[in-house]
C-alpha atoms as a PDB file:
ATOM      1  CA  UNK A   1     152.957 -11.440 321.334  1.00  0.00           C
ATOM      2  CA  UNK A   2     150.695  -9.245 322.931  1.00  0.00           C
ATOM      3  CA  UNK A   3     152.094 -10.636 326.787  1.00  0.00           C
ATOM      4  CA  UNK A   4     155.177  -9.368 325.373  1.00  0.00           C
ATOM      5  CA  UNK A   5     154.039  -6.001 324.172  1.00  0.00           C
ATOM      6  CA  UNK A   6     152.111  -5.164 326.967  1.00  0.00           C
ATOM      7  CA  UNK A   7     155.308  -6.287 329.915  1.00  0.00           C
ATOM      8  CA  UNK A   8     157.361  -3.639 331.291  1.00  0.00           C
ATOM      9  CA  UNK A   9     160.465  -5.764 330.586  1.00  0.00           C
ATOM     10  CA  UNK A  10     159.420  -6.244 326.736  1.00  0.00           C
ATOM     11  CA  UNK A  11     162.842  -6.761 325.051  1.00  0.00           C
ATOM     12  CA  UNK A  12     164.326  -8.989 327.884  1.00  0.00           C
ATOM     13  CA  UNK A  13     160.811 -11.342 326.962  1.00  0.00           C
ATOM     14  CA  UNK A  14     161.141 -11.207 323.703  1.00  0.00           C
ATOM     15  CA  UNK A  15     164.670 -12.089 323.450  1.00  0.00           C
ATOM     16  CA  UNK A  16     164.585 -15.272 325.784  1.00  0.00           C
ATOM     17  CA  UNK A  17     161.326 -16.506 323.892  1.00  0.00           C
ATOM     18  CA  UNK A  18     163.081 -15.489 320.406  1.00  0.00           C
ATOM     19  CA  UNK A  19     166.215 -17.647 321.904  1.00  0.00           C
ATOM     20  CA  UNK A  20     164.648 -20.932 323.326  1.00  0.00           C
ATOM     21  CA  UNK A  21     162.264 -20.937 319.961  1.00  0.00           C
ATOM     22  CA  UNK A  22     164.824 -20.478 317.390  1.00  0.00           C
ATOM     23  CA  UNK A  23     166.874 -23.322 318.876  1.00  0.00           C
ATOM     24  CA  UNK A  24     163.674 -25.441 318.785  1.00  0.00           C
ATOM     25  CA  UNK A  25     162.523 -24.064 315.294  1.00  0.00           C
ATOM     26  CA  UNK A  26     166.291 -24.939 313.828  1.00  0.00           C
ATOM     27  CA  UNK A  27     166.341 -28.653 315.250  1.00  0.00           C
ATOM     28  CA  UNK A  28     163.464 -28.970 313.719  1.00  0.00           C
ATOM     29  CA  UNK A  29     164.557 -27.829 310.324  1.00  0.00           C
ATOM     30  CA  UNK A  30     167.570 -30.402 310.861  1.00  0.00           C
ATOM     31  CA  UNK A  31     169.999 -27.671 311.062  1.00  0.00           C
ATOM     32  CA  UNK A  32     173.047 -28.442 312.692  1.00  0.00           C
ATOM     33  CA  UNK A  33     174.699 -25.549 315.700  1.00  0.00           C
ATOM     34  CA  UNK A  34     174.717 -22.434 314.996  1.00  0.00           C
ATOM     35  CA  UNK A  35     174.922 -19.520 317.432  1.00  0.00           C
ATOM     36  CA  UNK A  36     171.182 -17.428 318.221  1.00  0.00           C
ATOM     37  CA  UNK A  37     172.473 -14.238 319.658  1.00  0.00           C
ATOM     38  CA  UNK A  38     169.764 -13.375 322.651  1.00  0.00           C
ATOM     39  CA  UNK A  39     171.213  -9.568 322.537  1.00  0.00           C
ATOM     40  CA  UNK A  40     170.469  -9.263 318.731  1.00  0.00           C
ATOM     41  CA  UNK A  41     167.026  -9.996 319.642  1.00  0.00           C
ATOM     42  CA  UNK A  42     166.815  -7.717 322.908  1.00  0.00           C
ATOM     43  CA  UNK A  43     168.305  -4.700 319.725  1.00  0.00           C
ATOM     44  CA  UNK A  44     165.939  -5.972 317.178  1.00  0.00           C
ATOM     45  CA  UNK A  45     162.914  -5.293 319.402  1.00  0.00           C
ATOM     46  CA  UNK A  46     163.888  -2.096 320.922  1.00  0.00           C
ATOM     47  CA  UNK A  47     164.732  -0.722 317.782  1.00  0.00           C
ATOM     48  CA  UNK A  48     160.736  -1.299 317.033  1.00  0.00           C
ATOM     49  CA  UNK A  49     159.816  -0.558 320.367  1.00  0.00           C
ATOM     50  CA  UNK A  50     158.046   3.311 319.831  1.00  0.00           C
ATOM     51  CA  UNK A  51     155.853   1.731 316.926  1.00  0.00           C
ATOM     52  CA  UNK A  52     154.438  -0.917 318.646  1.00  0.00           C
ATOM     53  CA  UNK A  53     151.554   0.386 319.543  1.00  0.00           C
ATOM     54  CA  UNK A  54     150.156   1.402 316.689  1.00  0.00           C
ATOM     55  CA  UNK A  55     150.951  -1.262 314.427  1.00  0.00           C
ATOM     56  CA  UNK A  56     148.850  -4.888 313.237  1.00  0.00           C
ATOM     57  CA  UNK A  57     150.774  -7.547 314.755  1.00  0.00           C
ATOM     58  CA  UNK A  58     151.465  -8.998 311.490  1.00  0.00           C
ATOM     59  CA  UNK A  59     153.262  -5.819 310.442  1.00  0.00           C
ATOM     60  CA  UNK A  60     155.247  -5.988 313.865  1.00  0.00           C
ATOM     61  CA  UNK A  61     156.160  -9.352 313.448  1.00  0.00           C
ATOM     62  CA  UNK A  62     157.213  -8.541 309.638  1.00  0.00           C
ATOM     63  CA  UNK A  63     159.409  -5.330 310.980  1.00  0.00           C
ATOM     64  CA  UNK A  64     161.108  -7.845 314.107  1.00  0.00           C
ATOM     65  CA  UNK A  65     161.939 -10.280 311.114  1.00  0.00           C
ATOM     66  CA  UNK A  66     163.829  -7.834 308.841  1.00  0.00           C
ATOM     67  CA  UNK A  67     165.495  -6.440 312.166  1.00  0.00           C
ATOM     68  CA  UNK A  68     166.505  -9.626 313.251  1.00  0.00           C
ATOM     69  CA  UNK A  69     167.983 -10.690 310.142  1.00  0.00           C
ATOM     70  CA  UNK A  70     170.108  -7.779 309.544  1.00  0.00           C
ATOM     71  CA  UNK A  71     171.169  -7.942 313.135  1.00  0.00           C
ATOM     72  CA  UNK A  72     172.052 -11.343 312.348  1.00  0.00           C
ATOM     73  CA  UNK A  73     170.252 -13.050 315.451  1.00  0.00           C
ATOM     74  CA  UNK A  74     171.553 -16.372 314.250  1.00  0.00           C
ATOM     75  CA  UNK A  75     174.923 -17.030 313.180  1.00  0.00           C
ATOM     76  CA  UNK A  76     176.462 -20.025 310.410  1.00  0.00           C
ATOM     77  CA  UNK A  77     172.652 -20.797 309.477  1.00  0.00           C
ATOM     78  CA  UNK A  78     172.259 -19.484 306.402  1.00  0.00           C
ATOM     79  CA  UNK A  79     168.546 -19.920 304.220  1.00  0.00           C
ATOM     80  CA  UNK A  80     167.713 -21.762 307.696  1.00  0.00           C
ATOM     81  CA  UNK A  81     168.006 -18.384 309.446  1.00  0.00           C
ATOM     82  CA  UNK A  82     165.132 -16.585 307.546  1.00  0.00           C
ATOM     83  CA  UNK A  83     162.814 -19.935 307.793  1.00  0.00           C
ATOM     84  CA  UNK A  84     163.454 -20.026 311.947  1.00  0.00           C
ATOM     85  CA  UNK A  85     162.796 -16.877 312.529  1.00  0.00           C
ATOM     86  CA  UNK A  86     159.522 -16.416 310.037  1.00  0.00           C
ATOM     87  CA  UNK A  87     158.525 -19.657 312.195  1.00  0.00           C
ATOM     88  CA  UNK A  88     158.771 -17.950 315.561  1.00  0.00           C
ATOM     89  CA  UNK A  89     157.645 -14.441 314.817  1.00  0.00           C
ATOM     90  CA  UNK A  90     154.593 -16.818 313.328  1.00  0.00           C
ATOM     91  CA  UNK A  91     154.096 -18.481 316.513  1.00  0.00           C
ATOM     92  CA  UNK A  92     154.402 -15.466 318.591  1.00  0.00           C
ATOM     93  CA  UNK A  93     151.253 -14.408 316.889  1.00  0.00           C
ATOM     94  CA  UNK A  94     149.361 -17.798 317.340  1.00  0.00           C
ATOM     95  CA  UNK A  95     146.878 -17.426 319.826  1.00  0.00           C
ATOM     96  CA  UNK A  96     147.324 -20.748 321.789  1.00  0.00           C
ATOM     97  CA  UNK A  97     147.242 -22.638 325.193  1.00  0.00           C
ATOM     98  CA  UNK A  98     150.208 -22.863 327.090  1.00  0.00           C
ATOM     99  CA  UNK A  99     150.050 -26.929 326.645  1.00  0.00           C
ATOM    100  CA  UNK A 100     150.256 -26.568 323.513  1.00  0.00           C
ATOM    101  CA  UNK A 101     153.328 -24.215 322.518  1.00  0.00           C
ATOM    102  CA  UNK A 102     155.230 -27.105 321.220  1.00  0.00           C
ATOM    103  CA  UNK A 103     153.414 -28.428 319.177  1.00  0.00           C
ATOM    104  CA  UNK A 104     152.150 -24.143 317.553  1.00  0.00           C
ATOM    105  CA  UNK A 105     155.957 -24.260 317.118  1.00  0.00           C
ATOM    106  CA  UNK A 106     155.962 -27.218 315.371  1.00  0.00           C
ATOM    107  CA  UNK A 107     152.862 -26.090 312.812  1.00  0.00           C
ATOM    108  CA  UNK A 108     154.999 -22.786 312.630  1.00  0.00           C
ATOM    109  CA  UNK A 109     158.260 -24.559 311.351  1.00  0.00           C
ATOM    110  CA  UNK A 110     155.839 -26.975 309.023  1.00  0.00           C
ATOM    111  CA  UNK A 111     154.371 -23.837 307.655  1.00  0.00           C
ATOM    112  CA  UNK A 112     157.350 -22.120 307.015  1.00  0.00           C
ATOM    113  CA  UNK A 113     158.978 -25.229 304.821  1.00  0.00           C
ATOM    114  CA  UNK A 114     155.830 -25.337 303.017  1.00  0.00           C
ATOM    115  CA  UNK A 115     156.409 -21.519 302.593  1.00  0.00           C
ATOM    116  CA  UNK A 116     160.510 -21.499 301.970  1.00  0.00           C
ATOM    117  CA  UNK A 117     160.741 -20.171 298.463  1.00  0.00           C
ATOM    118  CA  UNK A 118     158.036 -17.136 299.815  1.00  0.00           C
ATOM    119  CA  UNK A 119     159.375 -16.715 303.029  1.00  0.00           C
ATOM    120  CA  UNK A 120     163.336 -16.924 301.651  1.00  0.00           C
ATOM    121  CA  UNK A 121     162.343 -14.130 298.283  1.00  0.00           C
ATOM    122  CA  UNK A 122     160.849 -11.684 300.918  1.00  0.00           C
ATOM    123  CA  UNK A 123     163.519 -11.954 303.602  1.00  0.00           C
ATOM    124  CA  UNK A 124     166.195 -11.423 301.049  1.00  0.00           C
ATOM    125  CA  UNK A 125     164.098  -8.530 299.528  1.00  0.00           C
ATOM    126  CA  UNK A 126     163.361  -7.514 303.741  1.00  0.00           C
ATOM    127  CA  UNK A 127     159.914  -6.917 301.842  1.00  0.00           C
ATOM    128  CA  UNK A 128     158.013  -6.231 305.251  1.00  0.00           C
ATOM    129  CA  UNK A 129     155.241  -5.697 302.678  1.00  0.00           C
ATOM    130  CA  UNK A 130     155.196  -9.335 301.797  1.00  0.00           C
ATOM    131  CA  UNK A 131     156.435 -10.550 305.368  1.00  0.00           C
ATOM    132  CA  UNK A 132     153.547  -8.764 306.649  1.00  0.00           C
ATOM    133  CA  UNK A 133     151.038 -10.190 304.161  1.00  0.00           C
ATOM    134  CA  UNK A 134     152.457 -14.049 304.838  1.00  0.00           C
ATOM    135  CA  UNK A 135     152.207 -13.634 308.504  1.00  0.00           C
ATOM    136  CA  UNK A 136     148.584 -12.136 308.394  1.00  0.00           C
ATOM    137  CA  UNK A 137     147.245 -14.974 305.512  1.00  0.00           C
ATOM    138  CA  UNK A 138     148.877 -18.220 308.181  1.00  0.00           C
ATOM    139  CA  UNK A 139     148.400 -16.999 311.134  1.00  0.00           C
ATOM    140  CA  UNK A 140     145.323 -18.601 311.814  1.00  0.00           C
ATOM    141  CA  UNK A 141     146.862 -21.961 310.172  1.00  0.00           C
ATOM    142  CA  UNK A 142     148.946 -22.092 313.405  1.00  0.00           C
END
């Protein structure tokens, strides 16, 4: 996340990372197709683009969730949308090698099952609150 923050071309990163993960993080949640919409995610972070910078990275990832959702990044996926993209904006935060992205995305997804009913009552809520609090107490599980 903070590569992301800190590039000049910050929405365009975020979107293709937010695209090739979510299509990783549903396979692995044995969801069938469904449609990730790269733009939604290019919206969702420039909407949340002048509060950045002053924000815990936990808080940013809980505000790119709720954004996300309502911008419906993923289309036909239904309680597997909120799961996928808590389990990216999760690994986004990890702080990990490059060898080992796959398998932080892989932890990510694990956590997020293990967190479903959590993850699914504060999506539906968009408690960024609670989103926040979840991504700041696993972070470190990643």
């Amino acid at each position: 996340m903070p590569e992301i923050i800190s590039d000049s071309n910050s929405p365009e990163r975020f979107a293709a990372a937010c695209y090739t993960a979510l299509k990783a993080a549903l396979r692995q949640l044995n969801f069938g197709e469904a449609l990730i919409v790269e733009s939604a995610a290019r919206l969702a972070y420039r909407r949340i683009a002048p509060t950045i910078g002053n924000l815990p990275e936990p808080v940013v990832a809980a505000e790119l969730t709720v954004q996300l959702l309502d911008l419906h990044a993923i289309h036909g996926a239904e309680d597997a949308e909120a799961l996928a993209v808590f389990a990216v904006l999760l690994w986004l935060q990890s702080d990990r090698a490059d060898v080992e992205e796959l398998a932080s995305l892989e932890a990510s997804v694990d956590l997020a099952k293990v967190l479903r009913d959590d993850v699914l009552s504060a999506s539906a809520a968009r408690d960024k609150e609670r989103l926040g609090k979840l991504y700041a107490e696993f972070i470190n599980h990643v």
